[in-house]
PDB file of N, CA and C in Angstrom:
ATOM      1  N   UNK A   1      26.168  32.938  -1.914  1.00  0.00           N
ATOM      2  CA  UNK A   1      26.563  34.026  -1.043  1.00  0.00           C
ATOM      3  C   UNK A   1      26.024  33.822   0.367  1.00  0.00           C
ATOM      4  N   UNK A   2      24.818  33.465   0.282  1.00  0.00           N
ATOM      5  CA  UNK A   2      24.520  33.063   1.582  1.00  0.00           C
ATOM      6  C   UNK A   2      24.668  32.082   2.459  1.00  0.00           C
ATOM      7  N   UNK A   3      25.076  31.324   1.754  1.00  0.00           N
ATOM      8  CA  UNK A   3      25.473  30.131   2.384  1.00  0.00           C
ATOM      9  C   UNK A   3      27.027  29.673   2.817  1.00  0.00           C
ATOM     10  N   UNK A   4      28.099  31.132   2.382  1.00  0.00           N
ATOM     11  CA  UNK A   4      28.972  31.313   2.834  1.00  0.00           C
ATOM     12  C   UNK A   4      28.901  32.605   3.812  1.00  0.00           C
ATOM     13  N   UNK A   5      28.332  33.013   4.485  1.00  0.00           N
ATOM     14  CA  UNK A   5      27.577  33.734   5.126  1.00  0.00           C
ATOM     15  C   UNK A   5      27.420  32.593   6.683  1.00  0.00           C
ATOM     16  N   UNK A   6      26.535  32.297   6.323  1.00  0.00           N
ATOM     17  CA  UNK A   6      26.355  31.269   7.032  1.00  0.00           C
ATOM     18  C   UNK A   6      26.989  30.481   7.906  1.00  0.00           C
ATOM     19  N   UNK A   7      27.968  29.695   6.831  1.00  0.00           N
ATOM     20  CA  UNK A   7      29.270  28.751   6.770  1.00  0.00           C
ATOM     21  C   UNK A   7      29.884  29.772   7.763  1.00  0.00           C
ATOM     22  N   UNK A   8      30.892  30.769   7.537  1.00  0.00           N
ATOM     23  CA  UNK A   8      31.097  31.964   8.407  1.00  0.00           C
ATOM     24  C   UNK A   8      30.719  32.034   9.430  1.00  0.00           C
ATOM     25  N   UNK A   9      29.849  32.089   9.675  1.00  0.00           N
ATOM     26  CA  UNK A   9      28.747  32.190  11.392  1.00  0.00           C
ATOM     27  C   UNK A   9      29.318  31.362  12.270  1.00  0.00           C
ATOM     28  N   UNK A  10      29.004  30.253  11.349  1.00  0.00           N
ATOM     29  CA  UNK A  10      28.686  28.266  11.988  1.00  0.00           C
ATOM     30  C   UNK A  10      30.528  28.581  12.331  1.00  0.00           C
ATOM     31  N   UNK A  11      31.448  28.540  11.442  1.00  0.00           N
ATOM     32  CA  UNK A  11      32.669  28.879  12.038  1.00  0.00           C
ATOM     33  C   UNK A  11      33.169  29.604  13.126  1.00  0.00           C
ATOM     34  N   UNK A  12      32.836  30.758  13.419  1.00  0.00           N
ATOM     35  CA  UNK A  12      33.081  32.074  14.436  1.00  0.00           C
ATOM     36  C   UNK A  12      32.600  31.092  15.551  1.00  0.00           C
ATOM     37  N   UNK A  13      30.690  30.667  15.770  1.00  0.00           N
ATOM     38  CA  UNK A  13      30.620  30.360  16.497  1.00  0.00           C
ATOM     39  C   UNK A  13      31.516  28.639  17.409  1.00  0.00           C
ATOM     40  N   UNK A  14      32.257  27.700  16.629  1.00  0.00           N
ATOM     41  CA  UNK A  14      32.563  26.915  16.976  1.00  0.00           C
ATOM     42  C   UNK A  14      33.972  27.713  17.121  1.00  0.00           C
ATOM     43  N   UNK A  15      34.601  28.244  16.409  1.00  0.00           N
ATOM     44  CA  UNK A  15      36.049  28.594  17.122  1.00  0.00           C
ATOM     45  C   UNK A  15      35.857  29.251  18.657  1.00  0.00           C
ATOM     46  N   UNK A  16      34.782  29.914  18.593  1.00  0.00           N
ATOM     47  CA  UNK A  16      34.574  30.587  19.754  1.00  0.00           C
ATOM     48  C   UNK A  16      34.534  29.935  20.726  1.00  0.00           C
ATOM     49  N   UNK A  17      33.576  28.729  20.653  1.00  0.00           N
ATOM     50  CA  UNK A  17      33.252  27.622  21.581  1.00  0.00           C
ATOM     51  C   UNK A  17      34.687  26.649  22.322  1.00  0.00           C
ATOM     52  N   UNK A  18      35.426  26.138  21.017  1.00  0.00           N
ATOM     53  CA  UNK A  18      36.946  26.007  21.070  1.00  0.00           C
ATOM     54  C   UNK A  18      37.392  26.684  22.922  1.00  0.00           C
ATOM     55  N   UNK A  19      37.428  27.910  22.146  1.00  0.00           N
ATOM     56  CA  UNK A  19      38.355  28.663  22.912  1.00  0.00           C
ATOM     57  C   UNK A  19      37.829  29.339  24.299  1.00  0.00           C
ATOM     58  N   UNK A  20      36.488  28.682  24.690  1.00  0.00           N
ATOM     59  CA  UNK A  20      36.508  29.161  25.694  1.00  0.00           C
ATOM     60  C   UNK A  20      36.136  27.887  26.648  1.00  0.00           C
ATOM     61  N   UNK A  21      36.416  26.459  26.240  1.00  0.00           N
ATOM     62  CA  UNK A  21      36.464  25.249  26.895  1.00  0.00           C
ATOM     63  C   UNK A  21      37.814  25.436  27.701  1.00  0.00           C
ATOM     64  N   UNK A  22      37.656  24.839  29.269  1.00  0.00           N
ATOM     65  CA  UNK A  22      38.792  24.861  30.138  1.00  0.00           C
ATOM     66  C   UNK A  22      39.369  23.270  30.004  1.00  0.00           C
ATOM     67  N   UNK A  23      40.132  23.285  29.184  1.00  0.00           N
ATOM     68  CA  UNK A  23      40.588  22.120  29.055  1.00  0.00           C
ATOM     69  C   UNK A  23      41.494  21.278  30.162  1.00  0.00           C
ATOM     70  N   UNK A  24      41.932  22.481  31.103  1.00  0.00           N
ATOM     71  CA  UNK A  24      42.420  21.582  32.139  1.00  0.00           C
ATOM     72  C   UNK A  24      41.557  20.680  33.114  1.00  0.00           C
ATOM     73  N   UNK A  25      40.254  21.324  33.066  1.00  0.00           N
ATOM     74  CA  UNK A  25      39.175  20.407  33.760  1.00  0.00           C
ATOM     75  C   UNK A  25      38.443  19.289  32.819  1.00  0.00           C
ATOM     76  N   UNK A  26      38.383  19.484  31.627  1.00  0.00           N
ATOM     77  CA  UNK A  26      37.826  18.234  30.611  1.00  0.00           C
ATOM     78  C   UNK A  26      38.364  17.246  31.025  1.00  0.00           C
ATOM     79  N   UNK A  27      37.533  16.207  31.078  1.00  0.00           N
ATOM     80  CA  UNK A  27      37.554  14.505  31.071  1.00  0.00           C
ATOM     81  C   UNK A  27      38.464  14.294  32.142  1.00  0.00           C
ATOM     82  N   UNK A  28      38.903  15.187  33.026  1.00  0.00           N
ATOM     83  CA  UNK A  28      39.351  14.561  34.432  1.00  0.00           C
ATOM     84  C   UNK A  28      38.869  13.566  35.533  1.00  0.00           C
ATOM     85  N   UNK A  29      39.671  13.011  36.431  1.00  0.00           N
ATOM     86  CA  UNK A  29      38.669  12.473  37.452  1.00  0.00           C
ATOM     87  C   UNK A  29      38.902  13.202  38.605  1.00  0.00           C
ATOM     88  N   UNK A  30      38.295  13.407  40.013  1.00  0.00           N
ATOM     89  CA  UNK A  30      38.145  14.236  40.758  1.00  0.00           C
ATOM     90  C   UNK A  30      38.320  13.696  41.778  1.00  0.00           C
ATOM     91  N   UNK A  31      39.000  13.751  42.527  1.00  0.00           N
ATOM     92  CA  UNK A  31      39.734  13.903  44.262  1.00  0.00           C
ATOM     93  C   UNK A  31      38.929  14.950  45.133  1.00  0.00           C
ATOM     94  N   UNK A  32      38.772  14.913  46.122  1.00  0.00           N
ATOM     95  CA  UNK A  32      38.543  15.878  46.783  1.00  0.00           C
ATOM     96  C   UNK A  32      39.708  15.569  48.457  1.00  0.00           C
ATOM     97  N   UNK A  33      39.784  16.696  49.130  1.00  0.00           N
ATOM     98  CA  UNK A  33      40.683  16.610  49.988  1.00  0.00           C
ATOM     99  C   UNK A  33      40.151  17.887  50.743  1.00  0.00           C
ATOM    100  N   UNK A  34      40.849  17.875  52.178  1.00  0.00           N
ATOM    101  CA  UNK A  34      40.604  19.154  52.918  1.00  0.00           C
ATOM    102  C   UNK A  34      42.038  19.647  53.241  1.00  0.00           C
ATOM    103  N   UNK A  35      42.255  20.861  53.065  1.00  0.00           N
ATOM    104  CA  UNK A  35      43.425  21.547  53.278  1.00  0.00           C
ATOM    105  C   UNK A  35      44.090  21.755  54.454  1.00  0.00           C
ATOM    106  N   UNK A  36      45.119  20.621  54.220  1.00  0.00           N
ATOM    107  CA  UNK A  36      45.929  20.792  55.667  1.00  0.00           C
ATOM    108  C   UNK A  36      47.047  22.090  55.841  1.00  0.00           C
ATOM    109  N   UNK A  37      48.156  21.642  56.031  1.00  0.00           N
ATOM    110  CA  UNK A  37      49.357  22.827  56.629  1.00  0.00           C
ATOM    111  C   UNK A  37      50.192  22.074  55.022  1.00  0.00           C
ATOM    112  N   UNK A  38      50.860  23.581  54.847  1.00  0.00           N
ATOM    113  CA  UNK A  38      51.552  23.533  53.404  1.00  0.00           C
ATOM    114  C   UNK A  38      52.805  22.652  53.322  1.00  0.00           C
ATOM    115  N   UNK A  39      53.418  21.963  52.728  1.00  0.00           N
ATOM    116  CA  UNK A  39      54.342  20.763  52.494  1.00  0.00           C
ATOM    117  C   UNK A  39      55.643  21.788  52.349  1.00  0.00           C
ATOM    118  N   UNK A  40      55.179  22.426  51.871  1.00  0.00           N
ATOM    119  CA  UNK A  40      56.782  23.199  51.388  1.00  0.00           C
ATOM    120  C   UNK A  40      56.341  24.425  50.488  1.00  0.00           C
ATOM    121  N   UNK A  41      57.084  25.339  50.691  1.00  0.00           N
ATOM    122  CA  UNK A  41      57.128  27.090  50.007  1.00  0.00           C
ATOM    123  C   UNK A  41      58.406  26.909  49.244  1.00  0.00           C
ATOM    124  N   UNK A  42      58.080  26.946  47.902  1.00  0.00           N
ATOM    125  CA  UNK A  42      59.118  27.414  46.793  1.00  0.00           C
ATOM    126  C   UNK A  42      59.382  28.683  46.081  1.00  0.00           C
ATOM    127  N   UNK A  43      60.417  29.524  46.569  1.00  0.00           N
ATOM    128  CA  UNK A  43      60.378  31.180  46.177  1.00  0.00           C
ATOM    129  C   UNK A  43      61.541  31.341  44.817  1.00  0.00           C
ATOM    130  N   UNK A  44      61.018  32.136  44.109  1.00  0.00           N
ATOM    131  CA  UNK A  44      61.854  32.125  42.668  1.00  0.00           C
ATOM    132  C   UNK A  44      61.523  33.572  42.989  1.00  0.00           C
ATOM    133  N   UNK A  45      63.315  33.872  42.892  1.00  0.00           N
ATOM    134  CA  UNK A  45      63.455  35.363  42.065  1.00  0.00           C
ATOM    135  C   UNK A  45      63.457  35.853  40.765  1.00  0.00           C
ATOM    136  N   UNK A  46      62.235  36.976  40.268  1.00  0.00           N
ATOM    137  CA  UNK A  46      62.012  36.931  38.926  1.00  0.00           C
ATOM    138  C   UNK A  46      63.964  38.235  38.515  1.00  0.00           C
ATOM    139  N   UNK A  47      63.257  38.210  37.353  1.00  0.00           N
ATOM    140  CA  UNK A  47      65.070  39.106  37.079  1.00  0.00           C
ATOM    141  C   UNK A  47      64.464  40.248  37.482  1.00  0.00           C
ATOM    142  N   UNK A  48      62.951  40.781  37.477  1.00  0.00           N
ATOM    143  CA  UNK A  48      62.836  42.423  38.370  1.00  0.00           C
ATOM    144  C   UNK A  48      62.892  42.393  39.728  1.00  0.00           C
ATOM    145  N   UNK A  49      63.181  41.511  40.236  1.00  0.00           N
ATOM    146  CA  UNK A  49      63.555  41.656  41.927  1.00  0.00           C
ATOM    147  C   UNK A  49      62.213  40.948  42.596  1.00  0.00           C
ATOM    148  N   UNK A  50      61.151  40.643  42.059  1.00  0.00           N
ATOM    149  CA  UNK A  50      60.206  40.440  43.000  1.00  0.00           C
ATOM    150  C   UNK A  50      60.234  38.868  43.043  1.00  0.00           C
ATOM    151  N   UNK A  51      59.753  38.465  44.157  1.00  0.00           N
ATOM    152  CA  UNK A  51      59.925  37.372  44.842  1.00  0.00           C
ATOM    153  C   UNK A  51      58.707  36.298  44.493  1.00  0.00           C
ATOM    154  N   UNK A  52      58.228  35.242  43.745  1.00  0.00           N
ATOM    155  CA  UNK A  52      57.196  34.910  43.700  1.00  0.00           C
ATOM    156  C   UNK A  52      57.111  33.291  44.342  1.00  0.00           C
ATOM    157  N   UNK A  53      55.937  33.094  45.019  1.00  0.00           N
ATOM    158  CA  UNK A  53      56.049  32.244  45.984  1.00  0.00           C
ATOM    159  C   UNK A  53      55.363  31.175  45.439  1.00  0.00           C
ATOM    160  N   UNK A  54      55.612  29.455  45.715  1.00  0.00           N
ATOM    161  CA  UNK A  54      54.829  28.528  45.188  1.00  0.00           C
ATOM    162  C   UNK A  54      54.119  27.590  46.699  1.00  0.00           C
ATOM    163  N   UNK A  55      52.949  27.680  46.742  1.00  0.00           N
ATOM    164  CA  UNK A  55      52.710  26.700  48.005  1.00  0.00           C
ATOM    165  C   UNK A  55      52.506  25.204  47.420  1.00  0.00           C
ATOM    166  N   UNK A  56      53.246  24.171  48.048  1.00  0.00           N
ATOM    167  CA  UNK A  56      53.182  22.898  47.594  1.00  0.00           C
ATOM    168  C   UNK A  56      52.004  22.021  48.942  1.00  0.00           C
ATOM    169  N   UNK A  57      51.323  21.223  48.257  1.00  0.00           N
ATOM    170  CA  UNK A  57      50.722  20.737  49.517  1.00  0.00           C
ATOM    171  C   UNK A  57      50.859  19.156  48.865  1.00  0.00           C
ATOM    172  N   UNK A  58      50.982  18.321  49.856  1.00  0.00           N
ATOM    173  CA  UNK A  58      50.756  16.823  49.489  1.00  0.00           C
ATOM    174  C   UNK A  58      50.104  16.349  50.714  1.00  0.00           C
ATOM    175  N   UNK A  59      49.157  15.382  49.915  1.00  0.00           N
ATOM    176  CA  UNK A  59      47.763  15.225  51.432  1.00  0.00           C
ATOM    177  C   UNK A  59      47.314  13.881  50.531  1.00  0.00           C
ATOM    178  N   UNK A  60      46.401  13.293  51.616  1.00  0.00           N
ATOM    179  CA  UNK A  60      45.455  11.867  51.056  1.00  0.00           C
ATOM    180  C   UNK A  60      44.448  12.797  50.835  1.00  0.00           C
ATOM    181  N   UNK A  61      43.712  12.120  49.666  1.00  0.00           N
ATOM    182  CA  UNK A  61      42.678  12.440  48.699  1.00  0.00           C
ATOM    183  C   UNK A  61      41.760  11.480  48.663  1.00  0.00           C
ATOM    184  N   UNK A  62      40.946  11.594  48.383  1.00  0.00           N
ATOM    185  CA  UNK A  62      39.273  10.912  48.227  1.00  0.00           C
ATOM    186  C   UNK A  62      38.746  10.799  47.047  1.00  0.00           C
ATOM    187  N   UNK A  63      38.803   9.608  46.150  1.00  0.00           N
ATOM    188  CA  UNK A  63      37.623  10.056  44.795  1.00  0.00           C
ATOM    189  C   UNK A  63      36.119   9.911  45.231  1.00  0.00           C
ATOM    190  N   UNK A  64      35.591   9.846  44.660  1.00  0.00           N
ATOM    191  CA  UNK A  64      34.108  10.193  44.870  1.00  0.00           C
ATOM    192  C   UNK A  64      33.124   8.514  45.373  1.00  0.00           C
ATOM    193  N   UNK A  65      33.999   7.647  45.212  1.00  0.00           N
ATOM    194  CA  UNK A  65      34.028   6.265  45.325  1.00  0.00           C
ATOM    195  C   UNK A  65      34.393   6.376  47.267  1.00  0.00           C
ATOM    196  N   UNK A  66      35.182   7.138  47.733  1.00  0.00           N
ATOM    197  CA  UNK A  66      35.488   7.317  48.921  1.00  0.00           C
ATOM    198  C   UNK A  66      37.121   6.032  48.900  1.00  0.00           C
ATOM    199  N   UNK A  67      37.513   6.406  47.672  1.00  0.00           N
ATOM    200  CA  UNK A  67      38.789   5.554  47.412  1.00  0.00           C
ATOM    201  C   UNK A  67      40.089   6.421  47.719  1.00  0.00           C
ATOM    202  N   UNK A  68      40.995   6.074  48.660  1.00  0.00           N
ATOM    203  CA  UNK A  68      42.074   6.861  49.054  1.00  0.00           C
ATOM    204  C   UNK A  68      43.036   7.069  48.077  1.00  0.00           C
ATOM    205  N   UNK A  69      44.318   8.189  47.711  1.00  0.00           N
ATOM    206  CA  UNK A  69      44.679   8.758  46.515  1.00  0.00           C
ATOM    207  C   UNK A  69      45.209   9.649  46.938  1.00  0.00           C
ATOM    208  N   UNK A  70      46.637   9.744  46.855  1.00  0.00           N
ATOM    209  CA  UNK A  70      48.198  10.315  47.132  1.00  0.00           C
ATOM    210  C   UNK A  70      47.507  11.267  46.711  1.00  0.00           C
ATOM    211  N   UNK A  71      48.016  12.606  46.667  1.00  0.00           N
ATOM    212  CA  UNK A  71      48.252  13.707  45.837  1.00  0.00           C
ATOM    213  C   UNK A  71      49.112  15.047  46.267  1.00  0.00           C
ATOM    214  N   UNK A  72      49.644  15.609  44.830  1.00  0.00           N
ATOM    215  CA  UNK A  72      50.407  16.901  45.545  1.00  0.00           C
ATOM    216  C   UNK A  72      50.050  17.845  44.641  1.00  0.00           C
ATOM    217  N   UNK A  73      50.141  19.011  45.264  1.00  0.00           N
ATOM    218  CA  UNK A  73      49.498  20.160  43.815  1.00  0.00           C
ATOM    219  C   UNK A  73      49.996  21.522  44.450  1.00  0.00           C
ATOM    220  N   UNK A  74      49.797  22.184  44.020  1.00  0.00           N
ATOM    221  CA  UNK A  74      50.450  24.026  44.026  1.00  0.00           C
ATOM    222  C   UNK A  74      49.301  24.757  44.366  1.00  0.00           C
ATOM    223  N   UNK A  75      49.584  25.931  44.679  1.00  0.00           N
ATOM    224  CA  UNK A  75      48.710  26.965  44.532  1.00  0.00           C
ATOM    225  C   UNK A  75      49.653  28.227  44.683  1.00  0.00           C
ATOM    226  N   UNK A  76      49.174  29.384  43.863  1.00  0.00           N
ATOM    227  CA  UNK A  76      49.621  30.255  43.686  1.00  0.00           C
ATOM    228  C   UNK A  76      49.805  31.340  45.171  1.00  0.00           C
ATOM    229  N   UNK A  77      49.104  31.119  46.063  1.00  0.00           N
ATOM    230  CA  UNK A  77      48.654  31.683  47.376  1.00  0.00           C
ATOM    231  C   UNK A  77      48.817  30.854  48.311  1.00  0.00           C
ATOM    232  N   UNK A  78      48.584  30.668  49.595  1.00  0.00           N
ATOM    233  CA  UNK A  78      48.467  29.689  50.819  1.00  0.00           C
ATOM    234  C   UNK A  78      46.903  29.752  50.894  1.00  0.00           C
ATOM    235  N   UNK A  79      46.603  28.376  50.711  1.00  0.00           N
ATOM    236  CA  UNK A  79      45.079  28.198  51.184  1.00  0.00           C
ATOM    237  C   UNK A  79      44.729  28.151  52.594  1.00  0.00           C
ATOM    238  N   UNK A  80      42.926  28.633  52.287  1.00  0.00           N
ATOM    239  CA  UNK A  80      42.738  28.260  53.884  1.00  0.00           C
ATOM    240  C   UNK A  80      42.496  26.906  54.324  1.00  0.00           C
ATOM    241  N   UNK A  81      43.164  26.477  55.364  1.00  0.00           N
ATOM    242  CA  UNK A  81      42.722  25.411  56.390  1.00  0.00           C
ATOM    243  C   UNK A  81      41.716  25.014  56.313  1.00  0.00           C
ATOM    244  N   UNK A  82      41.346  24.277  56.583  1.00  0.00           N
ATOM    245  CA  UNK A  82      40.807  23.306  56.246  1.00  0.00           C
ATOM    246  C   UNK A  82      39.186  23.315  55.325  1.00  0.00           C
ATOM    247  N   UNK A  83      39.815  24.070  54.251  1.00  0.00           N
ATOM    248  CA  UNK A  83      38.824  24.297  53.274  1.00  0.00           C
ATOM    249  C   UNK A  83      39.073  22.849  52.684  1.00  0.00           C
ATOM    250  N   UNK A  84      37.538  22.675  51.915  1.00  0.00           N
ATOM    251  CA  UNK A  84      37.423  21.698  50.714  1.00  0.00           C
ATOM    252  C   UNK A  84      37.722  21.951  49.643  1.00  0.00           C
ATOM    253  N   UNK A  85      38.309  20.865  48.772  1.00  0.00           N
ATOM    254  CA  UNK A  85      38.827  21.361  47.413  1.00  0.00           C
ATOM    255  C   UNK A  85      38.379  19.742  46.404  1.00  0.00           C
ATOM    256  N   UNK A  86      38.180  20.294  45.067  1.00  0.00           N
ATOM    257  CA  UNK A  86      37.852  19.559  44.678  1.00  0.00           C
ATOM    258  C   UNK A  86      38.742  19.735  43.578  1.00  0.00           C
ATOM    259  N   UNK A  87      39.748  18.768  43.336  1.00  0.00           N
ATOM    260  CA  UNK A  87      40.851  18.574  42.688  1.00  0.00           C
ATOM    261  C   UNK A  87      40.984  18.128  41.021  1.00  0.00           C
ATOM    262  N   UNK A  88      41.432  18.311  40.414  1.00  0.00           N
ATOM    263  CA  UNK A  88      41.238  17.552  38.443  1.00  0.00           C
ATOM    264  C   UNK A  88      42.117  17.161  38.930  1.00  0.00           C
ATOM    265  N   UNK A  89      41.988  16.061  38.370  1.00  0.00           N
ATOM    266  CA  UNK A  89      43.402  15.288  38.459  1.00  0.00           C
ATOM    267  C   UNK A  89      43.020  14.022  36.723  1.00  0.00           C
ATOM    268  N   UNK A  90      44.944  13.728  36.194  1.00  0.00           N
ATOM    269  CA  UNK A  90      44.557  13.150  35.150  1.00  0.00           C
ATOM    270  C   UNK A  90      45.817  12.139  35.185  1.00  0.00           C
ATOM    271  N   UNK A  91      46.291  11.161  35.215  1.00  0.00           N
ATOM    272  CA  UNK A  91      46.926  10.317  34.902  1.00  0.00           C
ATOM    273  C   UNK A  91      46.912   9.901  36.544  1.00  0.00           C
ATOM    274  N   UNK A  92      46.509   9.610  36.835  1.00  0.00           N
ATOM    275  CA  UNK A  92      46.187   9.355  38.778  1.00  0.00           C
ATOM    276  C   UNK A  92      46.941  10.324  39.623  1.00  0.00           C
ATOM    277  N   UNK A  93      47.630  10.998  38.963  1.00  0.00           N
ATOM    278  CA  UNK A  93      48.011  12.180  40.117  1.00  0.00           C
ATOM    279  C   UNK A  93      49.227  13.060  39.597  1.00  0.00           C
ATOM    280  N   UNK A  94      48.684  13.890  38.464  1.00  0.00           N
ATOM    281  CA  UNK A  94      48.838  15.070  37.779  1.00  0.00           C
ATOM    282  C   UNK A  94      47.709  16.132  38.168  1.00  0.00           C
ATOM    283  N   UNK A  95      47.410  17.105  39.416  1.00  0.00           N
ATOM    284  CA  UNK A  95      46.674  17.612  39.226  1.00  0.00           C
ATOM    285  C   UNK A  95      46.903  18.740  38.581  1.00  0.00           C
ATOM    286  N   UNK A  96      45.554  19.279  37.687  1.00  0.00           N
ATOM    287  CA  UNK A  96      45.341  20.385  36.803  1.00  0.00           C
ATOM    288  C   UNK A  96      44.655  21.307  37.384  1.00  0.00           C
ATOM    289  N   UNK A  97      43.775  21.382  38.007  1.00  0.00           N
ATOM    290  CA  UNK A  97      43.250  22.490  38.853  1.00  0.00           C
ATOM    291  C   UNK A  97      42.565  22.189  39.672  1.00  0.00           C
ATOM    292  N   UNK A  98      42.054  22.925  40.532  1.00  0.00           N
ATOM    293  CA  UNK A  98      41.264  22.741  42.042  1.00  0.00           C
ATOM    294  C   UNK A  98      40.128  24.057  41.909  1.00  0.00           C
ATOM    295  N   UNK A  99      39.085  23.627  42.582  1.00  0.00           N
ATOM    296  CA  UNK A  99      38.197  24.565  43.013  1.00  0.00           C
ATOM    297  C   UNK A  99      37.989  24.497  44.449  1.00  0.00           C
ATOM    298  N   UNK A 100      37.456  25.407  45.216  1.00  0.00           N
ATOM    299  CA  UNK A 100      37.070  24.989  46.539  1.00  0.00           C
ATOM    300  C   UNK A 100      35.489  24.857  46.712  1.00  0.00           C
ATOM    301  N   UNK A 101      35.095  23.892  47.290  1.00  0.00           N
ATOM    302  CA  UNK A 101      33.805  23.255  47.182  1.00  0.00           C
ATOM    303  C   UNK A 101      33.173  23.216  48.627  1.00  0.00           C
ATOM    304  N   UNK A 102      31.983  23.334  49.212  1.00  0.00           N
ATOM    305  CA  UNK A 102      31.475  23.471  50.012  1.00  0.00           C
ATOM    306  C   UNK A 102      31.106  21.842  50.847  1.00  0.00           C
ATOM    307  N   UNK A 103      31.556  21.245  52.093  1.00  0.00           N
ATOM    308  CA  UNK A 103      31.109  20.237  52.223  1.00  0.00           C
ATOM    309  C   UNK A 103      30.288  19.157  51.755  1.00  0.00           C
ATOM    310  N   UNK A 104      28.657  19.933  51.749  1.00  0.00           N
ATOM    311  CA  UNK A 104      27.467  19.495  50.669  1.00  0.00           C
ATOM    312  C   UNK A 104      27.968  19.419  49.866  1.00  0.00           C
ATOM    313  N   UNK A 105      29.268  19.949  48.868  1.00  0.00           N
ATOM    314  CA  UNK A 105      29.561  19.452  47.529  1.00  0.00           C
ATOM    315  C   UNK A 105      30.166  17.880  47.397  1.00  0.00           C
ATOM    316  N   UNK A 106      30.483  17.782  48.621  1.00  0.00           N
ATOM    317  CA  UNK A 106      32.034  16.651  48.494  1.00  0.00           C
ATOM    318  C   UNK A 106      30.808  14.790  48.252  1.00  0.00           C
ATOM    319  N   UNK A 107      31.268  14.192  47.414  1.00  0.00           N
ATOM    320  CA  UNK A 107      30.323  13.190  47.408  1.00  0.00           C
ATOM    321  C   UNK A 107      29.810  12.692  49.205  1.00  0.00           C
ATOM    322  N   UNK A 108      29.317  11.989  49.611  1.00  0.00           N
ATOM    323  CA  UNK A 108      28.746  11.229  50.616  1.00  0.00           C
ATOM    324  C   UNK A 108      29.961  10.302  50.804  1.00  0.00           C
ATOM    325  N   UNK A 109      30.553   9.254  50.125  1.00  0.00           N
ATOM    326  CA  UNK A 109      31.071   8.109  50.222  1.00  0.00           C
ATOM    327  C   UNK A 109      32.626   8.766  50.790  1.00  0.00           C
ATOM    328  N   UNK A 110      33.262   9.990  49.854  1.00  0.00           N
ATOM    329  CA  UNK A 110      34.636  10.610  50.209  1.00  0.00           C
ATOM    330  C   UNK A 110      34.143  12.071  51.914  1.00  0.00           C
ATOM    331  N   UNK A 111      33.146  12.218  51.752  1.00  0.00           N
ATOM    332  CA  UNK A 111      32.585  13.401  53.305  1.00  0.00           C
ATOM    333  C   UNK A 111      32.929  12.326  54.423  1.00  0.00           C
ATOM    334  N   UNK A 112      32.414  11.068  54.491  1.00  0.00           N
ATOM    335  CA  UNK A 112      32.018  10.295  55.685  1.00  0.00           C
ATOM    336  C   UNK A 112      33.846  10.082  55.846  1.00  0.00           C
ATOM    337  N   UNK A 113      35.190   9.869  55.029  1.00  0.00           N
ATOM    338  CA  UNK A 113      36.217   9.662  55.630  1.00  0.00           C
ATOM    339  C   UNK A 113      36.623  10.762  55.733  1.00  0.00           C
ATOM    340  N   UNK A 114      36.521  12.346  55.359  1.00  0.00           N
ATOM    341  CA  UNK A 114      37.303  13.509  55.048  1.00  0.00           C
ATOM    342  C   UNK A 114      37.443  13.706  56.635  1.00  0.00           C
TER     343      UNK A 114
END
C-alpha cells in the first residue's frame, strides 16, 4: 500500500515536471540580434471581424561564437528598436522563441559585431 502511494507521488511529480518544461527553448542553439525596422506586417481577418497582426523581421544574427546567421522570426506585437534579443533557433534557422536580453547578456564575441 505504501509503496503504491509512493509510486503515485514519484508519478504526479514527474508528469508535473513533463509539463511544465518549455520545450520550444530545449536543446536549441542561440542567435542573438538587435531589432531593426519590421520586414513586413501580415494581417488576417479572424471570422469575428477583428484584425490580427503578424510582425515579420529578417536581420543578420550572431551565435555566441560571433558567427554570422540569416534569420527571420515573428512576433506577435512590433518590437522595440533596437532592443536585444536572444533568439532559439533549431535546424539553423527555424526560430522558436526569443527573449529580450540586456547587452551584458549578449556573449562578448557576438556584442563586439552587434
Amino acid at each position: 500500500m505504501k509503496k503504491g502511494i509512493i509510486a503515485s507521488i514519484a508519478l504526479v511529480i514527474v508528469v508535473i515536471g513533463l509539463i511544465n518544461i518549455d520545450w520550444q527553448r530545449l536543446g536549441k542553439d542561440h542567435v542573438y540580434v538587435q531589432v531593426g525596422e519590421v520586414t513586413e506586417v501580415e494581417e488576417t481577418t479572424l471570422d469575428s471581424g477583428d484584425v490580427v497582426r503578424r510582425y515579420i523581421y529578417s536581420t543578420e544574427g550572431l551565435t555566441k561564437d560571433g558567427d554570422p546567421q540569416t534569420v527571420t522570426f515573428t512576433a506577435a506585437k512590433e518590437l522595440r528598436s533596437g532592443a536585444y534579443l536572444k533568439l532559439y533557433v533549431k535546424n539553423k534557422d527555424e526560430v522558436t522563441s526569443y527573449d529580450e536580453v540586456s547587452v551584458a547578456d549578449v556573449p562578448e564575441a557576438a556584442r563586439e559585431k552587434l
